[in-house]
Protein backbone atom coordinates (compact mmCIF):
# COMPACT_ATOMS: atom_id res chain seq x y z
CA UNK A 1 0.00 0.00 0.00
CA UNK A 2 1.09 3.69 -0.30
CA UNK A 3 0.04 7.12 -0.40
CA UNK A 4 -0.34 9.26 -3.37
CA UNK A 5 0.92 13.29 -3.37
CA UNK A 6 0.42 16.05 -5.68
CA UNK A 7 2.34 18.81 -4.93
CA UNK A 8 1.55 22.09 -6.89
CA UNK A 9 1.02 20.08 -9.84
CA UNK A 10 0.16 21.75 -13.18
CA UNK A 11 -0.62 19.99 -16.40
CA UNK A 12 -0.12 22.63 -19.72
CA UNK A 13 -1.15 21.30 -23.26
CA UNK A 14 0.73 24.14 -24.74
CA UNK A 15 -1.41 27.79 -23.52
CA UNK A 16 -4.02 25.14 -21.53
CA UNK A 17 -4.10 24.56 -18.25
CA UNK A 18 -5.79 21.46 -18.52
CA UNK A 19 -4.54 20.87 -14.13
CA UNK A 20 -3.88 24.02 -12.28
CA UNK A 21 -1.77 23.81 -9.25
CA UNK A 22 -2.61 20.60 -7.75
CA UNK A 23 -2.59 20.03 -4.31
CA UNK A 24 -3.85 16.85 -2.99
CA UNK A 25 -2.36 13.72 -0.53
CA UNK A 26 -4.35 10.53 -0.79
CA UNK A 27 -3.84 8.25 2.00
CA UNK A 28 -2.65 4.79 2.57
CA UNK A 29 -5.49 2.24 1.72
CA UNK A 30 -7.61 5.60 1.23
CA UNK A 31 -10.97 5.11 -1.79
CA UNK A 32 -10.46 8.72 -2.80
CA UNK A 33 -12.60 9.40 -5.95
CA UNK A 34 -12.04 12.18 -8.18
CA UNK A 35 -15.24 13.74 -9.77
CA UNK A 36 -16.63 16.47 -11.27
CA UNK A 37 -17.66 17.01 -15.08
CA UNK A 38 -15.94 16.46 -18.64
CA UNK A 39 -13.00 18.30 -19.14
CA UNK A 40 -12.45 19.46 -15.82
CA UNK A 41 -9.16 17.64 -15.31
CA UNK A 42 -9.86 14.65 -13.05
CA UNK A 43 -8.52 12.37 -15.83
CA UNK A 44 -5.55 14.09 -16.74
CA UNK A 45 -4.66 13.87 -13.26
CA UNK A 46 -5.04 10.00 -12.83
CA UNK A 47 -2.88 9.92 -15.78
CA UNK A 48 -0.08 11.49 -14.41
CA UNK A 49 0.03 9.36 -11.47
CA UNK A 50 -0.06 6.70 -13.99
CA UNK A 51 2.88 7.89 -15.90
CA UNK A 52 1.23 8.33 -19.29
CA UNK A 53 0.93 12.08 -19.09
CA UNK A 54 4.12 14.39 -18.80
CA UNK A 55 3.91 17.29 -15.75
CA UNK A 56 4.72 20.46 -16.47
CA UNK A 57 4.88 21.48 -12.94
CA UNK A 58 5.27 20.39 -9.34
CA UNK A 59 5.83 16.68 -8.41
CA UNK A 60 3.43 13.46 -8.03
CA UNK A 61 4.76 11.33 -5.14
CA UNK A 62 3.94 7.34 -4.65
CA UNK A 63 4.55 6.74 -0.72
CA UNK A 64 7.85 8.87 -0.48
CA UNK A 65 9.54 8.57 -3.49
CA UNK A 66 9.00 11.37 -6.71
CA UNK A 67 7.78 9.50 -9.33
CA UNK A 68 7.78 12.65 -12.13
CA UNK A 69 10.65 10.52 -14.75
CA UNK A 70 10.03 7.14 -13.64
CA UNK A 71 8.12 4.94 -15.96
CA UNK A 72 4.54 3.71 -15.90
CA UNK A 73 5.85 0.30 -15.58
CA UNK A 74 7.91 0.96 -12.66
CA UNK A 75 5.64 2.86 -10.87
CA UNK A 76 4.09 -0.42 -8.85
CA UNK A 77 0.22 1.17 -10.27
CA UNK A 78 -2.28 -1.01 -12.39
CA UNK A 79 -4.67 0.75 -14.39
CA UNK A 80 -8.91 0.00 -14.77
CA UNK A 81 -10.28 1.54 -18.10
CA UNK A 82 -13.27 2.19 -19.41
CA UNK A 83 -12.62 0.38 -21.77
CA UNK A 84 -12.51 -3.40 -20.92
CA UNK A 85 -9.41 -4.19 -23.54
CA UNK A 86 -9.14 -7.82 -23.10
CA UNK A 87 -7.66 -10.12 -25.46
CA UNK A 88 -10.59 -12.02 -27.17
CA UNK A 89 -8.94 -15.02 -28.41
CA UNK A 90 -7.33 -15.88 -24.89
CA UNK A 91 -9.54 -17.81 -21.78
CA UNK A 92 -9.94 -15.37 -18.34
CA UNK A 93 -7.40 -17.52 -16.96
CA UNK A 94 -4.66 -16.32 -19.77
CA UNK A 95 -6.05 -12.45 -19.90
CA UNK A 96 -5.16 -12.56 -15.86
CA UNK A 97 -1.96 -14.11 -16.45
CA UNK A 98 -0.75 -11.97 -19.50
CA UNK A 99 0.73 -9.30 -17.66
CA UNK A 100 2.35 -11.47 -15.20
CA UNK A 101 3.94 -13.63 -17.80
CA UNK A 102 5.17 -10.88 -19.24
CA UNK A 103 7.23 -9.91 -16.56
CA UNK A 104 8.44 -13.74 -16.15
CA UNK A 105 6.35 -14.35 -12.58
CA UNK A 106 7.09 -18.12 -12.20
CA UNK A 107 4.50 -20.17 -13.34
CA UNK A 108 3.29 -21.32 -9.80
CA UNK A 109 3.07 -17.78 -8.32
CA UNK A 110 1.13 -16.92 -11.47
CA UNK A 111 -1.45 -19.64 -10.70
CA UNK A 112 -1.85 -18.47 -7.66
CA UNK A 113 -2.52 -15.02 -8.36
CA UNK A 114 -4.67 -15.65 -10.88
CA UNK A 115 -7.08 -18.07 -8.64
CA UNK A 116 -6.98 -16.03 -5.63
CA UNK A 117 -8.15 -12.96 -8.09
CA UNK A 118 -10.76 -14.71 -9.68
CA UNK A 119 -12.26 -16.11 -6.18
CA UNK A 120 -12.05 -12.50 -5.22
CA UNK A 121 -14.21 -11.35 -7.66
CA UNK A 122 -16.49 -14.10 -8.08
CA UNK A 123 -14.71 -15.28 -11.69
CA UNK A 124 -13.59 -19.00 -10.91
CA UNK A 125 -16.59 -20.76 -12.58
CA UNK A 126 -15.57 -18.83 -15.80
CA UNK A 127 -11.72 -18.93 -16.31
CA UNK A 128 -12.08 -21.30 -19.38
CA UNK A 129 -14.47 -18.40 -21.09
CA UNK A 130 -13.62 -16.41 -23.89
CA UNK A 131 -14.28 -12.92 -23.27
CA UNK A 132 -17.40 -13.18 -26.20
CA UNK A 133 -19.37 -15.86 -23.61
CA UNK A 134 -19.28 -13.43 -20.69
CA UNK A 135 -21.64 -10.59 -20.11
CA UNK A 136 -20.40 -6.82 -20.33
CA UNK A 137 -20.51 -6.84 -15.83
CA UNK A 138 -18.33 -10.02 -16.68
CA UNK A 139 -15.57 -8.46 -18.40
CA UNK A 140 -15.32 -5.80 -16.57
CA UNK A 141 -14.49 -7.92 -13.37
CA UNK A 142 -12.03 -9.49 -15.93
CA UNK A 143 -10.18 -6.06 -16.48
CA UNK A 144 -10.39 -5.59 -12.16
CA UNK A 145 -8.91 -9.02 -11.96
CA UNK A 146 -6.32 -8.56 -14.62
CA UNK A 147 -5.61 -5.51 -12.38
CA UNK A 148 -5.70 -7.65 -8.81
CA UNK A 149 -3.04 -10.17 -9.75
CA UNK A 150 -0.43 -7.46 -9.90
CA UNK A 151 -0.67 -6.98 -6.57
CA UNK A 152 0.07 -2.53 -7.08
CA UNK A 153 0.82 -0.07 -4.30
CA UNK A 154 -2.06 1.86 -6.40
CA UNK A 155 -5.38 0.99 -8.28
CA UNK A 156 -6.21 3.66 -10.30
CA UNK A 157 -9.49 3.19 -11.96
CA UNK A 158 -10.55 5.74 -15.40
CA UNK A 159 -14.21 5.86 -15.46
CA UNK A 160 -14.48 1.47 -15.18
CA UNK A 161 -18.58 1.25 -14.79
CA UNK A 162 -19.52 4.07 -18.08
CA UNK A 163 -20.40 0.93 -20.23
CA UNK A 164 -22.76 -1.18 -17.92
CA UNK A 165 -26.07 -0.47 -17.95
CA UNK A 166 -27.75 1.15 -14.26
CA UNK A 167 -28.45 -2.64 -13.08
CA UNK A 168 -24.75 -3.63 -13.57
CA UNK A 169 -23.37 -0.31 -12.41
CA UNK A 170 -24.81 -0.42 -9.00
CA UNK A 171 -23.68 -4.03 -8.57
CA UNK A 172 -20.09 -3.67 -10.05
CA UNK A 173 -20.14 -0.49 -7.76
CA UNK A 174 -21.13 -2.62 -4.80
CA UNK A 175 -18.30 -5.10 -5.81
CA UNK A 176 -15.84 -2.77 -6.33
CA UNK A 177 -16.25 -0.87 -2.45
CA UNK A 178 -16.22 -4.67 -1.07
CA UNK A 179 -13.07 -5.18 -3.20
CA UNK A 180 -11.66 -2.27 -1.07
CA UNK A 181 -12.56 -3.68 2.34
CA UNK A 182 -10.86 -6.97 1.71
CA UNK A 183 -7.72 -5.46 0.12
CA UNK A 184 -7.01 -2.67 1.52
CA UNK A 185 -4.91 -1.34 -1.04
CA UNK A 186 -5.04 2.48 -2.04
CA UNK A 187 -7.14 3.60 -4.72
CA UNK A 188 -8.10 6.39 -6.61
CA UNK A 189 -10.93 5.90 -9.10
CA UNK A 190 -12.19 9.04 -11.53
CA UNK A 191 -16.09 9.31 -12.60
CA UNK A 192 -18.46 12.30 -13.58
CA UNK A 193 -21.15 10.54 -11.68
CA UNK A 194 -21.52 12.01 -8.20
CA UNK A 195 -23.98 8.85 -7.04
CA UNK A 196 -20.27 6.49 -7.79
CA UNK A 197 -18.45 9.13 -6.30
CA UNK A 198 -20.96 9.62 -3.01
CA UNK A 199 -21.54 5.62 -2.32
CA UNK A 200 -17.83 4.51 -3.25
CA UNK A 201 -15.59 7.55 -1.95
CA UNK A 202 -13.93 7.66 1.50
CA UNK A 203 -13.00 11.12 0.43
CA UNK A 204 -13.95 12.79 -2.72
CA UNK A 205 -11.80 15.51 -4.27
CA UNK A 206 -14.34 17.46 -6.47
CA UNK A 207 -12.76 19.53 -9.60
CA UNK A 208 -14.06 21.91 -11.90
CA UNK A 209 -12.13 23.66 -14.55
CA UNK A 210 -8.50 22.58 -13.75
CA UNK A 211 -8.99 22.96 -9.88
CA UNK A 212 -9.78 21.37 -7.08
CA UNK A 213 -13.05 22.86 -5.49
CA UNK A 214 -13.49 20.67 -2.30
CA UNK A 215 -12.00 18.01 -0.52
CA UNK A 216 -13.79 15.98 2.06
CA UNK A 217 -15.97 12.73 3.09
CA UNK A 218 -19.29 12.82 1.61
CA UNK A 219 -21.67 13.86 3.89
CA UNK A 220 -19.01 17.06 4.67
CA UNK A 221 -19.47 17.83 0.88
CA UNK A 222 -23.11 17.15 1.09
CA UNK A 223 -23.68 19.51 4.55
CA UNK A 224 -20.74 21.81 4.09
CA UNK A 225 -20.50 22.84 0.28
CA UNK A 226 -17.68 25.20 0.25
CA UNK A 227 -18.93 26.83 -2.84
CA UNK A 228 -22.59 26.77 -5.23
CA UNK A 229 -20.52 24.69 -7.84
CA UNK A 230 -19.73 22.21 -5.01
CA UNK A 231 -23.42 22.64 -4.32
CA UNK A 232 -24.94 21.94 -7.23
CA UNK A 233 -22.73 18.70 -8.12
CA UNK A 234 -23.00 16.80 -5.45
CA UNK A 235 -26.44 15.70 -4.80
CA UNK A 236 -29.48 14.06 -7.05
CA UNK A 237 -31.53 15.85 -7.90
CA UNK A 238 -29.24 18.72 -7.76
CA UNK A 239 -29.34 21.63 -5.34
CA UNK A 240 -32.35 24.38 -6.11
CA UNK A 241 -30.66 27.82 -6.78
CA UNK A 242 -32.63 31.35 -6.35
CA UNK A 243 -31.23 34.77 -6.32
CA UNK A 244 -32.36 36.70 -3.44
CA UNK A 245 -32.29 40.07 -1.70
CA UNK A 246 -31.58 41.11 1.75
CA UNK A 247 -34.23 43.30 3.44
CA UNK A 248 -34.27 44.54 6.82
CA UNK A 249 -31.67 43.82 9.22
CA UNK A 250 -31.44 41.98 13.18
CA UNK A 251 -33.71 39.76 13.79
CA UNK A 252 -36.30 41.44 11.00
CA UNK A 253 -33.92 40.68 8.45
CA UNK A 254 -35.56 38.70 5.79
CA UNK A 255 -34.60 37.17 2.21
CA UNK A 256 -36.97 38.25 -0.42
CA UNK A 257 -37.56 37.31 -4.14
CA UNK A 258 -40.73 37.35 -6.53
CA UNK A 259 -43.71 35.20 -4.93
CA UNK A 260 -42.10 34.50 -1.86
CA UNK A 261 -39.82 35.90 1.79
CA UNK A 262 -38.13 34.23 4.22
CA UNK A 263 -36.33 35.42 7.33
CA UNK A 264 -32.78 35.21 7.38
CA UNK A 265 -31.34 32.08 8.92
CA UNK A 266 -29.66 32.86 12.28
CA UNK A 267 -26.58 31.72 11.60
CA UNK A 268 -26.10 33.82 8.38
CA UNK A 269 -26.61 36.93 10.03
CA UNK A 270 -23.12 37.87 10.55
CA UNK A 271 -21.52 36.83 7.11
CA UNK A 272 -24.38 39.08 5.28
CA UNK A 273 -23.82 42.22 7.17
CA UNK A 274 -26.61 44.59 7.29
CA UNK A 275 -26.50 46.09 3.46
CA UNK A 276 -30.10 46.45 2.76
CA UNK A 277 -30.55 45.34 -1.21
CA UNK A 278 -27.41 43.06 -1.20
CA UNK A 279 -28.34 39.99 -3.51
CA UNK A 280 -27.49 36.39 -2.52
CA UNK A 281 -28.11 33.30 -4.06
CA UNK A 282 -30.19 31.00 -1.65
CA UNK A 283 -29.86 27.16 -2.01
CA UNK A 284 -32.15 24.58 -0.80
CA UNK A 285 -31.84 20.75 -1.59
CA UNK A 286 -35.13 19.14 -3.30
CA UNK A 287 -35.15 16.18 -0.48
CA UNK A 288 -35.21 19.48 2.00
CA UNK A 289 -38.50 20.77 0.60
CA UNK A 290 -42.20 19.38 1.28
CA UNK A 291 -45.68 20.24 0.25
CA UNK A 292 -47.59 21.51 3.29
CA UNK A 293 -50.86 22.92 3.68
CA UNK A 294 -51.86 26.50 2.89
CA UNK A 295 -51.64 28.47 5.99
CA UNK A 296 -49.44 26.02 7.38
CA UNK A 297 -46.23 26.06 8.44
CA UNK A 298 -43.70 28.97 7.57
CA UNK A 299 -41.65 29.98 5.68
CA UNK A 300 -43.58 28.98 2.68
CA UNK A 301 -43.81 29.92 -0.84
CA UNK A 302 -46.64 28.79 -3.58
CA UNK A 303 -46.46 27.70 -6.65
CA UNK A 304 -48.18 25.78 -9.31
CA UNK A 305 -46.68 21.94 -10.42
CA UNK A 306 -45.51 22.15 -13.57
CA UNK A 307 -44.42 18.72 -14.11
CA UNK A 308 -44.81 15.90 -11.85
CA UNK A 309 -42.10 12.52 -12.08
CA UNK A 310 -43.55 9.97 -10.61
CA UNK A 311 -40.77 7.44 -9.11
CA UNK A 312 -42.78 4.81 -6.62
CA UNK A 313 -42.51 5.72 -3.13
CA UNK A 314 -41.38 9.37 -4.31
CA UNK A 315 -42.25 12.53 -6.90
CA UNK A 316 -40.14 14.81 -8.11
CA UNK A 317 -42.06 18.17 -8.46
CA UNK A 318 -40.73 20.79 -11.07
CA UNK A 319 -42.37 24.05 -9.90
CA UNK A 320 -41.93 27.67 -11.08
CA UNK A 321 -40.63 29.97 -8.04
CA UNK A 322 -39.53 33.21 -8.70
CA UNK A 323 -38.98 32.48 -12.02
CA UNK A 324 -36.42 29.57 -11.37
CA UNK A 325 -36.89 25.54 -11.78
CA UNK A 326 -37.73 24.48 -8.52
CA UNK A 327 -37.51 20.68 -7.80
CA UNK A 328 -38.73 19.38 -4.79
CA UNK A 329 -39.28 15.41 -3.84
CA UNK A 330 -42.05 14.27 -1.39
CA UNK A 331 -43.67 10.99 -0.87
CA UNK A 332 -46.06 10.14 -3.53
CA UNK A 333 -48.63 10.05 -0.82
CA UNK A 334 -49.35 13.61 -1.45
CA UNK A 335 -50.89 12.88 -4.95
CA UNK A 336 -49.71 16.49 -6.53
CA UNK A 337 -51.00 16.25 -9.75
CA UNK A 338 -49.24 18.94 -12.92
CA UNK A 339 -51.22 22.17 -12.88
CA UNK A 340 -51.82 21.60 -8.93
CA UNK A 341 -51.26 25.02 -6.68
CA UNK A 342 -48.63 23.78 -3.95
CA UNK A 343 -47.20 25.49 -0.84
CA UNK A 344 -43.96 24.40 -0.17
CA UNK A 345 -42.11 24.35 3.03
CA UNK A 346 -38.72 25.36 3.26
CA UNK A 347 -37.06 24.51 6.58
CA UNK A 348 -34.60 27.80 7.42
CA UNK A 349 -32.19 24.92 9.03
CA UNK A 350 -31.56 23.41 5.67
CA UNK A 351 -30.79 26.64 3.39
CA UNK A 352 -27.23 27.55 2.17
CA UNK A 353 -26.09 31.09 0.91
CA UNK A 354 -23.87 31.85 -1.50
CA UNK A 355 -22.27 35.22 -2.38
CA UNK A 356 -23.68 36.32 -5.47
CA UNK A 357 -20.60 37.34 -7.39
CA UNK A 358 -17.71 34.95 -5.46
CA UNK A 359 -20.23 32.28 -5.32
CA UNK A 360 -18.34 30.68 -2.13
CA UNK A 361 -20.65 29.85 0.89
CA UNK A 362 -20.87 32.57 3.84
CA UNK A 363 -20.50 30.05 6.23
CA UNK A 364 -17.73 28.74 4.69
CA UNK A 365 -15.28 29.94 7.58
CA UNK A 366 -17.14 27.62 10.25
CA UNK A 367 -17.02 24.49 8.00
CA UNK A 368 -14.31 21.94 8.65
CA UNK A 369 -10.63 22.39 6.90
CA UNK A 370 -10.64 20.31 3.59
CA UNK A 371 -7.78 17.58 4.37
């Protein structure tokens, strides 16, 4: 096992800053997953742990030792793509063993490895298969396993569940964190799906053009979003956003926008300052809302139900507030119907602010240190 370090690392393709200064340290036997959306760097970073992109500045560390000019293959790393890229004329049994063979394992110490991998992941029953008889969750436990047997300091895994369908993807997901618990071994796995990222990651390091936004466990991102991009990513259905104005100040102080006004949150009182007319951006999460009756409880604002998705146990509500999207999900036991007038409830406990022009969160300087 061994940590991982990036150390003011910047990746350059020529006047882009595809990675701008880096600063990360992934612990030994940590799951840290990197996520955030396409193009925003997360890859180009797993590749220059791998070796296979160049650094233009600052250092990558494996455990203690700077790994900038040493080769992929001596890097002790093994690589999961999204692509599966086995070999389809060879058994399971020989695309687990290629790579060892390669590097003249002895043949004993290769069997070993390659039955102790395939128990692991549940592939023993099908190590005479060709990689046409196996389904695509199968061969994608074939390209974990062909990653297993070399026994790395480092998994890094690219993106490894984009071609499964949902079905497979939650259980390869499931296998994968259980993989984890019985190795031990560090890894740091890139997606652009924040559900992966949320029920896999110890830690998640969330990035968004060429920087790192956030670092935390998920439930820190989740409560503590250090800033609305932060906010808005992580979390389905996504964070609500509406811009608001400050009216009033002490305990009068309210936040006001078309069709609805709440009272300012307690704990916000001293990060907005008493600037009549100052605009914020209030967030609330959909799972944080609920339909109520009229007259109920406060504060409240009412809308009409545009669109209704009906999901079982839950809805997801698309309502017009203040002239913003508004999703909020409630048990289907309320029976809102599209075209229904709804009051919704919005709990002051549960609402972020964000400034309107930094976007970072004005309670960002009681929220715990990213690590």
């Amino acid at each position: 096992m061994a940590t991982v370090t990036f150390d003011h690392v910047t990746k350059k393709y020529g006047d882009v800053i595809a990675v701008d200064d880096f600063n990360l340290e992934i612990n030994d036997g940590e799951f840290m997953v990197f996520v955030g959306p396409s193009g925003c760097g997360k890859t180009t970073s797993l590749r220059m742990v791998a070796g296979l992109e160049d650094i233009t500045e600052g250092v990558v560390r494996i455990s203690d030792r700077v790994v900038n000019d040493v080769p992929p293959k001596d890097r002790d790393i093994a690589m999961v793509f999204q692509s599966y890229a086995l070999y389809p004329h060879m058994s399971v049994y020989d695309n687990l063993a290629f790579g060892l063979k390669l590097r003249k394992v002895p043949k004993k110490d290769i069997d070993r490895r390659v039955k102790e991998a395939a128990e692991t992941i549940q592939l023993t029953s099908l190590l005479q298969r060709k990689p046409k008889e196996l389904s695509g969750g199968q061969r994608q436990r074939v390209a974990l396993g062909r990653a297993i047997v070399r026994e790395p300091a480092v998994f890094l895994m690219d993106e490894p569940l984009s071609n499964l369908d949902a079905k497979l993807r939650v259980q390869t997901r499931a296998e994968i964190a259980r993989l984890h618990q019985r190795l031990k071994t560090t890894i740091v796995y890139v997606t652009h799906d924040q559900v992966e990222a949320m029920t896999m990651g110890q830690r998640i390091a969330v990035m968004s053009q060429a920087k790192l936004q956030q670092v935390g466990p998920p439930q820190e991102l989740y409560d503590h979003p250090l800033n609305k991009f932060v906010a808005g990513f992580i979390g389905s259905p996504s964070m609500n956003f509406l811009p608001v104005e400050l009216s009033g100040s002490g305990d009068t102080a309210t936040l006001t926008a078309p069709g609805f006004t709440v009272p300012l949150p307690p704990a916000f009182r001293d990060a907005v300052g008493a600037t009549t007319g100052s605009s914020f951006t209030l967030g609330i999460r959909p799972e944080h809302l609920d339909v109520v009756a009229t007259g109920g409880m406060v504060p409240s604002a009412q809308a009409k139900a545009d669109v209704v998705e009906y999901l079982g146990n839950e809805e997801l509500l698309h309502i017009m507030v203040a002239g913003a999207d508004v999703v909020a999900v409630v048990s289907s036991d309320r029976n809102v119907r599209p075209g229904d007038v709804v009051t919704l409830h919005l709990p002051l406990e549960k609402i972020h602010l964000f400034d309107a022009t930094t976007e970072m969160s004005l309670l960002r300087s009681r929220m715990p240190a990213a690590s």
